[in-house]
C-alpha atoms as a PDB file:
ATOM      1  CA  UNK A   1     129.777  70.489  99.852  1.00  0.00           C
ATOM      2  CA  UNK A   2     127.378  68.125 101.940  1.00  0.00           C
ATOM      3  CA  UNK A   3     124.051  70.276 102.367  1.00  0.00           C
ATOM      4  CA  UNK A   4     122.069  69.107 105.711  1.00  0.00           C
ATOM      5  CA  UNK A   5     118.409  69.585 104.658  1.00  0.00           C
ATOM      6  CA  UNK A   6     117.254  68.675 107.696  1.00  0.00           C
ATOM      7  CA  UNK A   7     118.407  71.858 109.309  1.00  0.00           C
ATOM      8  CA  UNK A   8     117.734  73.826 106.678  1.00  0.00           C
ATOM      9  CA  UNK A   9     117.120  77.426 108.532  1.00  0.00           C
ATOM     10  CA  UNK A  10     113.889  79.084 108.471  1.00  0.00           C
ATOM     11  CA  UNK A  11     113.525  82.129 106.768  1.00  0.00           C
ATOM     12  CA  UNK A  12     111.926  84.801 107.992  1.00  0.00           C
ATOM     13  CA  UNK A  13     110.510  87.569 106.068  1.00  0.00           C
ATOM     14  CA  UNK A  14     107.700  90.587 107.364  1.00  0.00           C
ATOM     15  CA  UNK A  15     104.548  89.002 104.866  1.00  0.00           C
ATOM     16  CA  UNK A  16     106.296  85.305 104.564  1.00  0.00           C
ATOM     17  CA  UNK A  17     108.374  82.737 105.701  1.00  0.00           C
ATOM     18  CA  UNK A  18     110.224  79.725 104.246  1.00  0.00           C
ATOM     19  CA  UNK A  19     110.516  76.657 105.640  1.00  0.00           C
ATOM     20  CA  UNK A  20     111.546  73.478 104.364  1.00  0.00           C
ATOM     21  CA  UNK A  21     109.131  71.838 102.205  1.00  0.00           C
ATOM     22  CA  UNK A  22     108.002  68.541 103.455  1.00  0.00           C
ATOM     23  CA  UNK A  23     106.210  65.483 101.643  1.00  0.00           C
ATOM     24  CA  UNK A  24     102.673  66.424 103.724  1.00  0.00           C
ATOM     25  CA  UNK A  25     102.807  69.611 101.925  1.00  0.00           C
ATOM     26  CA  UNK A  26     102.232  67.413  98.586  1.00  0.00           C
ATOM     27  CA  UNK A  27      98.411  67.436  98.935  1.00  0.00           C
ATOM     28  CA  UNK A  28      95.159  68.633  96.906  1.00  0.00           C
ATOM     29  CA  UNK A  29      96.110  72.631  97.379  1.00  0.00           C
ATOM     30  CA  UNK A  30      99.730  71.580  95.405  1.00  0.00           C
ATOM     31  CA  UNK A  31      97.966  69.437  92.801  1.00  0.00           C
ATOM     32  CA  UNK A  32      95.654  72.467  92.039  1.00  0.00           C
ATOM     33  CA  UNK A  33      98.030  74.878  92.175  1.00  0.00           C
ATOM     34  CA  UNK A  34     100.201  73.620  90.081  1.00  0.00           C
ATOM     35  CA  UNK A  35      97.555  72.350  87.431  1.00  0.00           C
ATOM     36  CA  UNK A  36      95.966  75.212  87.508  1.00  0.00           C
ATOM     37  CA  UNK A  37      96.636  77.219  84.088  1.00  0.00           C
ATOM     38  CA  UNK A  38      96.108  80.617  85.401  1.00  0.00           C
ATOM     39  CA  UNK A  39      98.672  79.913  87.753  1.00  0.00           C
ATOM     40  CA  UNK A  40     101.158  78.733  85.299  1.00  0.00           C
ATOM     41  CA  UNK A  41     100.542  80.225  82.182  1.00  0.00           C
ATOM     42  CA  UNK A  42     103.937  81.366  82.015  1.00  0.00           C
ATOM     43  CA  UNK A  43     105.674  79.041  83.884  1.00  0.00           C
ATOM     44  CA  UNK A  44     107.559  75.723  82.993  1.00  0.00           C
ATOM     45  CA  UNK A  45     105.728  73.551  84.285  1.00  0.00           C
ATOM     46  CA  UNK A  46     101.711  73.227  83.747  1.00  0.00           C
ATOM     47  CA  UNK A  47     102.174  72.081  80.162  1.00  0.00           C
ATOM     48  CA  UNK A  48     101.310  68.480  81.074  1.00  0.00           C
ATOM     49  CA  UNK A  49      98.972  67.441  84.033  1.00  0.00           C
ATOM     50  CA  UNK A  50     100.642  66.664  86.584  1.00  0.00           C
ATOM     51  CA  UNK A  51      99.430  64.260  89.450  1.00  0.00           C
ATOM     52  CA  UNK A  52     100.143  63.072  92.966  1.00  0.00           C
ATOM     53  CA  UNK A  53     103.043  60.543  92.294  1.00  0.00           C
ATOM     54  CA  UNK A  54     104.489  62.963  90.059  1.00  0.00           C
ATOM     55  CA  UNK A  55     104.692  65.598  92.416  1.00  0.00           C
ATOM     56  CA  UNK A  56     105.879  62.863  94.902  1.00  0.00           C
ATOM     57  CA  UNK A  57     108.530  62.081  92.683  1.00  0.00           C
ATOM     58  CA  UNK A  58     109.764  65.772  92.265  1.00  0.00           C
ATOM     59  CA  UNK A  59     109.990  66.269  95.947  1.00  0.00           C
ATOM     60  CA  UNK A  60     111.908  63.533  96.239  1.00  0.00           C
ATOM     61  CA  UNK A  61     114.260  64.109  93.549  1.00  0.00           C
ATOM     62  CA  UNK A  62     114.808  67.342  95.186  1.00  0.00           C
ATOM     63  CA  UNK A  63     115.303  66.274  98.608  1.00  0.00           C
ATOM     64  CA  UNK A  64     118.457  63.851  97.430  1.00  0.00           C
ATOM     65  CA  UNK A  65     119.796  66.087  95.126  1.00  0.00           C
ATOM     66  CA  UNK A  66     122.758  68.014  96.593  1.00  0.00           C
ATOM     67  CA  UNK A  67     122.156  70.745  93.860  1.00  0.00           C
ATOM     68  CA  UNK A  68     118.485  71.429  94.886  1.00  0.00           C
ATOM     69  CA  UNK A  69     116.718  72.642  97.385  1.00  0.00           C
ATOM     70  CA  UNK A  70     112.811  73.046  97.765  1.00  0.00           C
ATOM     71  CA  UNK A  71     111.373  75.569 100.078  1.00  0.00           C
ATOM     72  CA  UNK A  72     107.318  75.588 101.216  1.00  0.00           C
ATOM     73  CA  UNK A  73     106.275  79.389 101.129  1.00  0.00           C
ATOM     74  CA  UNK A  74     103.770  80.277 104.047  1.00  0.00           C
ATOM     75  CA  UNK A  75     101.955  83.622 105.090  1.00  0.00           C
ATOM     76  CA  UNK A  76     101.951  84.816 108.535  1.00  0.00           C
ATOM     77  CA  UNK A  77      99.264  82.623 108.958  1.00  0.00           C
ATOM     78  CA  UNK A  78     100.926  79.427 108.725  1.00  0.00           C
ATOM     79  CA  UNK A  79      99.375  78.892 105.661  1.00  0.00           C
ATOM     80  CA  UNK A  80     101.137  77.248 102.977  1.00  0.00           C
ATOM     81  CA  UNK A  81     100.490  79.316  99.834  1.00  0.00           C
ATOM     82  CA  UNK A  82     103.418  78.702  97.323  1.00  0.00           C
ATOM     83  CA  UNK A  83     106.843  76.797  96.702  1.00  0.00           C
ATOM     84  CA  UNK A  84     110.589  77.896  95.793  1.00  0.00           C
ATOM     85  CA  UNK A  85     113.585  76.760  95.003  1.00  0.00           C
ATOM     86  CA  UNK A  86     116.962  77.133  94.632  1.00  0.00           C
ATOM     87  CA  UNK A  87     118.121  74.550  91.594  1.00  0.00           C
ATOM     88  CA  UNK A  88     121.141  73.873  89.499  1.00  0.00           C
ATOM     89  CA  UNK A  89     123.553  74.809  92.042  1.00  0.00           C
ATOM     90  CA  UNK A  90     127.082  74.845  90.651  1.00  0.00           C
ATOM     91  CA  UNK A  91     129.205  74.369  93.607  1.00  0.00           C
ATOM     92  CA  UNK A  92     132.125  74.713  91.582  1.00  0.00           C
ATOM     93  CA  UNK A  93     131.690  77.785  89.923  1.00  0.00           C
ATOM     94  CA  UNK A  94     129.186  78.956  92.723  1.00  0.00           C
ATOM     95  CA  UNK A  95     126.102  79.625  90.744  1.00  0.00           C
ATOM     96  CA  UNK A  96     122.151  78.324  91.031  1.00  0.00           C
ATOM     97  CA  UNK A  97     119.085  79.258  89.424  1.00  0.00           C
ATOM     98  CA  UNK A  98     116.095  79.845  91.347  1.00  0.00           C
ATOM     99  CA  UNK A  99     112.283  79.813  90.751  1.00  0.00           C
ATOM    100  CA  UNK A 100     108.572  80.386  92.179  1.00  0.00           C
ATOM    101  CA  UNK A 101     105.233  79.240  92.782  1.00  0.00           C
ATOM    102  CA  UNK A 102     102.554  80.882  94.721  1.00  0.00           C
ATOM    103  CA  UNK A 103      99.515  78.845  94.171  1.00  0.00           C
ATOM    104  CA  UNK A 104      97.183  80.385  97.018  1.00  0.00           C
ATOM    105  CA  UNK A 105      95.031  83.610  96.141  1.00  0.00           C
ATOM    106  CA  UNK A 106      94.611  86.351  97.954  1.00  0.00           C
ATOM    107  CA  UNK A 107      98.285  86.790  99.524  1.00  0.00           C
ATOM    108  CA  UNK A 108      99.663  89.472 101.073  1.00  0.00           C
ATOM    109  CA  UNK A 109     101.094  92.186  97.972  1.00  0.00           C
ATOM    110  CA  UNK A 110     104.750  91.608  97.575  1.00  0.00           C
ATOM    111  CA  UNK A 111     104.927  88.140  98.503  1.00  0.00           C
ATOM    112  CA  UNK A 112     106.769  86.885  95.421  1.00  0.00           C
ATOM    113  CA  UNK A 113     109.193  90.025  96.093  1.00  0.00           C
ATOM    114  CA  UNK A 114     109.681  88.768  99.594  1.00  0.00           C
ATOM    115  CA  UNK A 115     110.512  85.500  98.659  1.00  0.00           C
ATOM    116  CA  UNK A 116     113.139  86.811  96.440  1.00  0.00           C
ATOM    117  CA  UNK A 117     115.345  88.431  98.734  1.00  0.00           C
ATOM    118  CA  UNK A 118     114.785  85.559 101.234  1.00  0.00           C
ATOM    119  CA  UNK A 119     116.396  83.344  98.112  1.00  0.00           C
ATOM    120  CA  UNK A 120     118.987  85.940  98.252  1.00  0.00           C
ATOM    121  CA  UNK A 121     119.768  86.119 101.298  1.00  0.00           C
ATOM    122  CA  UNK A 122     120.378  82.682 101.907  1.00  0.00           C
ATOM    123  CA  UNK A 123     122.102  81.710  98.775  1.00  0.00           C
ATOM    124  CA  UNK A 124     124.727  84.472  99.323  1.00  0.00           C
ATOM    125  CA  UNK A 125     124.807  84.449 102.650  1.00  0.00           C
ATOM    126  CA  UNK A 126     124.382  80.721 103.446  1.00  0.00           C
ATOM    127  CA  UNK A 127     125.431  78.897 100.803  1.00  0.00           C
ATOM    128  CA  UNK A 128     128.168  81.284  99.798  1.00  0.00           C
ATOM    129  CA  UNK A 129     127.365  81.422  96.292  1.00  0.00           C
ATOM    130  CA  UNK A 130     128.491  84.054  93.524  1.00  0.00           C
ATOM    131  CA  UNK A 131     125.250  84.905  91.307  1.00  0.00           C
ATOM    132  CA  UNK A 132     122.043  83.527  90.542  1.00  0.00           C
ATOM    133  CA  UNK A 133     119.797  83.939  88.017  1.00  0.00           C
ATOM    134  CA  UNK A 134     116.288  83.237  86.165  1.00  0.00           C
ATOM    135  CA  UNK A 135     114.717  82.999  82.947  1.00  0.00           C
ATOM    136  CA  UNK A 136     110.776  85.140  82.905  1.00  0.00           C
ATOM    137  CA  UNK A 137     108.967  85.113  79.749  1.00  0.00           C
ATOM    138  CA  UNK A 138     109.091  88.507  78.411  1.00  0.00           C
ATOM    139  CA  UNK A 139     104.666  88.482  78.811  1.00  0.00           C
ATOM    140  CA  UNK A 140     104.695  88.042  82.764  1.00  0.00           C
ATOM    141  CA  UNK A 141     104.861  91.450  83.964  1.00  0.00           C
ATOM    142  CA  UNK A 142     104.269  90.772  87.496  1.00  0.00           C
ATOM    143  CA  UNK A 143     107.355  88.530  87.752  1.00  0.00           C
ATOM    144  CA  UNK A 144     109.337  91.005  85.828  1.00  0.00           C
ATOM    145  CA  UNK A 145     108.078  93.782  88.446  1.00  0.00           C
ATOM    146  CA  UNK A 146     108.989  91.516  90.979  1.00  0.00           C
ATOM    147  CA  UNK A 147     112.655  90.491  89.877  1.00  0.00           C
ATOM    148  CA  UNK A 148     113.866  94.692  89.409  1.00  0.00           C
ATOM    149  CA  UNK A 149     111.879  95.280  92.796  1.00  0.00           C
ATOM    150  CA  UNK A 150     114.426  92.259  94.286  1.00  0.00           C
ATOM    151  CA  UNK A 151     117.498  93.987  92.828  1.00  0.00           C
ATOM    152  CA  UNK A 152     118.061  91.479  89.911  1.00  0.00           C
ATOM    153  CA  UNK A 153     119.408  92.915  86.865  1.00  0.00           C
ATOM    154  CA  UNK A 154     117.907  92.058  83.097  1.00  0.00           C
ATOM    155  CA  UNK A 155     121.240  90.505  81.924  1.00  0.00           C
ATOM    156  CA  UNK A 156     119.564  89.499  78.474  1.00  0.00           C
ATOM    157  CA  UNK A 157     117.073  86.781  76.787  1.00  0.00           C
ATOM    158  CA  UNK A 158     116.179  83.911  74.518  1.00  0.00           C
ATOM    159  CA  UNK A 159     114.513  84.644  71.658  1.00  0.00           C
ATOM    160  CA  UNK A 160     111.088  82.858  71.153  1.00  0.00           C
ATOM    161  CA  UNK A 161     112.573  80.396  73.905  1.00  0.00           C
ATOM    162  CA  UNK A 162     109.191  79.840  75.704  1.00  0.00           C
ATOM    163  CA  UNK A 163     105.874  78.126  73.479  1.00  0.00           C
ATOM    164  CA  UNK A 164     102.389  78.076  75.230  1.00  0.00           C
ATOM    165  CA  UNK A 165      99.470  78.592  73.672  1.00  0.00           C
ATOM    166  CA  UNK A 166     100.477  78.094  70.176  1.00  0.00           C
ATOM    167  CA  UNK A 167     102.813  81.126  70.418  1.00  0.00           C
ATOM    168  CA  UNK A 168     106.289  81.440  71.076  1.00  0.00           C
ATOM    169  CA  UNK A 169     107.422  84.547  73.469  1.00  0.00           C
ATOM    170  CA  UNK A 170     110.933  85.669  74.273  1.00  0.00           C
ATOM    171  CA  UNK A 171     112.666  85.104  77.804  1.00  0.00           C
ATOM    172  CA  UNK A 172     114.173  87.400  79.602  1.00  0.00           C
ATOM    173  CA  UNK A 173     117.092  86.838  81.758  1.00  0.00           C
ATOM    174  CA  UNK A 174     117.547  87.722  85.030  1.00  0.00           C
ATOM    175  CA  UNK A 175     120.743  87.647  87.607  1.00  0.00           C
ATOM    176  CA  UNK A 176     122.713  89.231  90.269  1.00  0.00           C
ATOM    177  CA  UNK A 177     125.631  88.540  91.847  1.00  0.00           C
ATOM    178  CA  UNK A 178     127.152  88.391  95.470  1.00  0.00           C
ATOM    179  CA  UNK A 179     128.708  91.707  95.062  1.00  0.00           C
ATOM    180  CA  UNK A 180     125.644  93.359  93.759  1.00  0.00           C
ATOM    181  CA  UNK A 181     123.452  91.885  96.247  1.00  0.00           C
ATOM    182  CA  UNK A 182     125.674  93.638  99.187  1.00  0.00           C
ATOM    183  CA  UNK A 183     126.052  96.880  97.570  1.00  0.00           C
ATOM    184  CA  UNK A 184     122.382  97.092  97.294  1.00  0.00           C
ATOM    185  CA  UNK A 185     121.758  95.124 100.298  1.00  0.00           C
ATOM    186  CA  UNK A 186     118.121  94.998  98.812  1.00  0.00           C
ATOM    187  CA  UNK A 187     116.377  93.085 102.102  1.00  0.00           C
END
């Protein structure tokens, strides 16, 4: 399956939108965000810094990759506070994982849950995908809050997958499917 990018919809939420992340949104609010270590204690990335042609680079690895797709989060404000994205899409056997950033304090409570079902939404309803799933180290309550609030089942974890810090913590696992996501139709 081709994916236009260009015409990627928006989506519309009560708190948030998403729109499609484009290369002005790479800028000094980005680089901070996503070296900041507060932000991203328990994320992926933040365990190197990370810089302006890197960031360059992962937008546009995203934006020709038919697997990925990068959304800029903004508040009602038109403010661009965070990032998204849908990754490792499996066309085949109709999976992806997905993941989030928000970078910008002071959001509206229930952001990251909004953005969430948005994800939802569009991968099952859009793209036509079967499940989707994430990995949260076990630690990061607020995500794992988050996740259950969205509908998304703990399917099972990694043990000691995750090192920061000098400590290793367990990951969590996180998914739902198509079929779940109607019969809970949780946006």
């Amino acid at each position: 399956m081709k994916l236009d990018k260009k015409n990627l919809p928006f989506l519309e939420g009560k708190k948030i939108y998403l729109r499609e992340f484009l290369k002005k949104d790479i800028n000094k609010n980005y680089l901070q965000w996503i070296n900041s270590k507060e932000n991203n204690f328990f994320l992926e990335t933040g365990k190197f810094p990370v810089n302006y042609k890197d960031l360059e680079n992962y937008y546009l690895k995203n934006l020709n990759s038919k697997n990925a797709i990068l959304f800029a989060i903004c508040d009602n404000k038109n403010r661009h506070i965070g990032n998204c994205s849908i990754s490792q899409i499996d066309w085949i056997n109709r999976r992806c994982t997905y993941g989030r950033l928000i970078g910008k304090k002071n959001v509206a409570k229930g952001a990251g849950t909004e953005v969430l079902k948005l994800l939802q939404k569009f991968v099952f309803e859009e793209l036509n995908l079967n499940s989707m799933w994430t990995g949260v180290c076990k630690n990061n309550i607020s995500s794992i809050k988050s996740n259950l609030k969205a509908g998304m089942i703990k399917t099972g974890f990694f043990k000691e997958a995750f090192f920061k810090s000098s400590k290793y913590y367990d990951v969590e696992i996180f998914s739902i499917t198509k079929k779940q996501f109607f019969k809970s139709k949780v946006i």
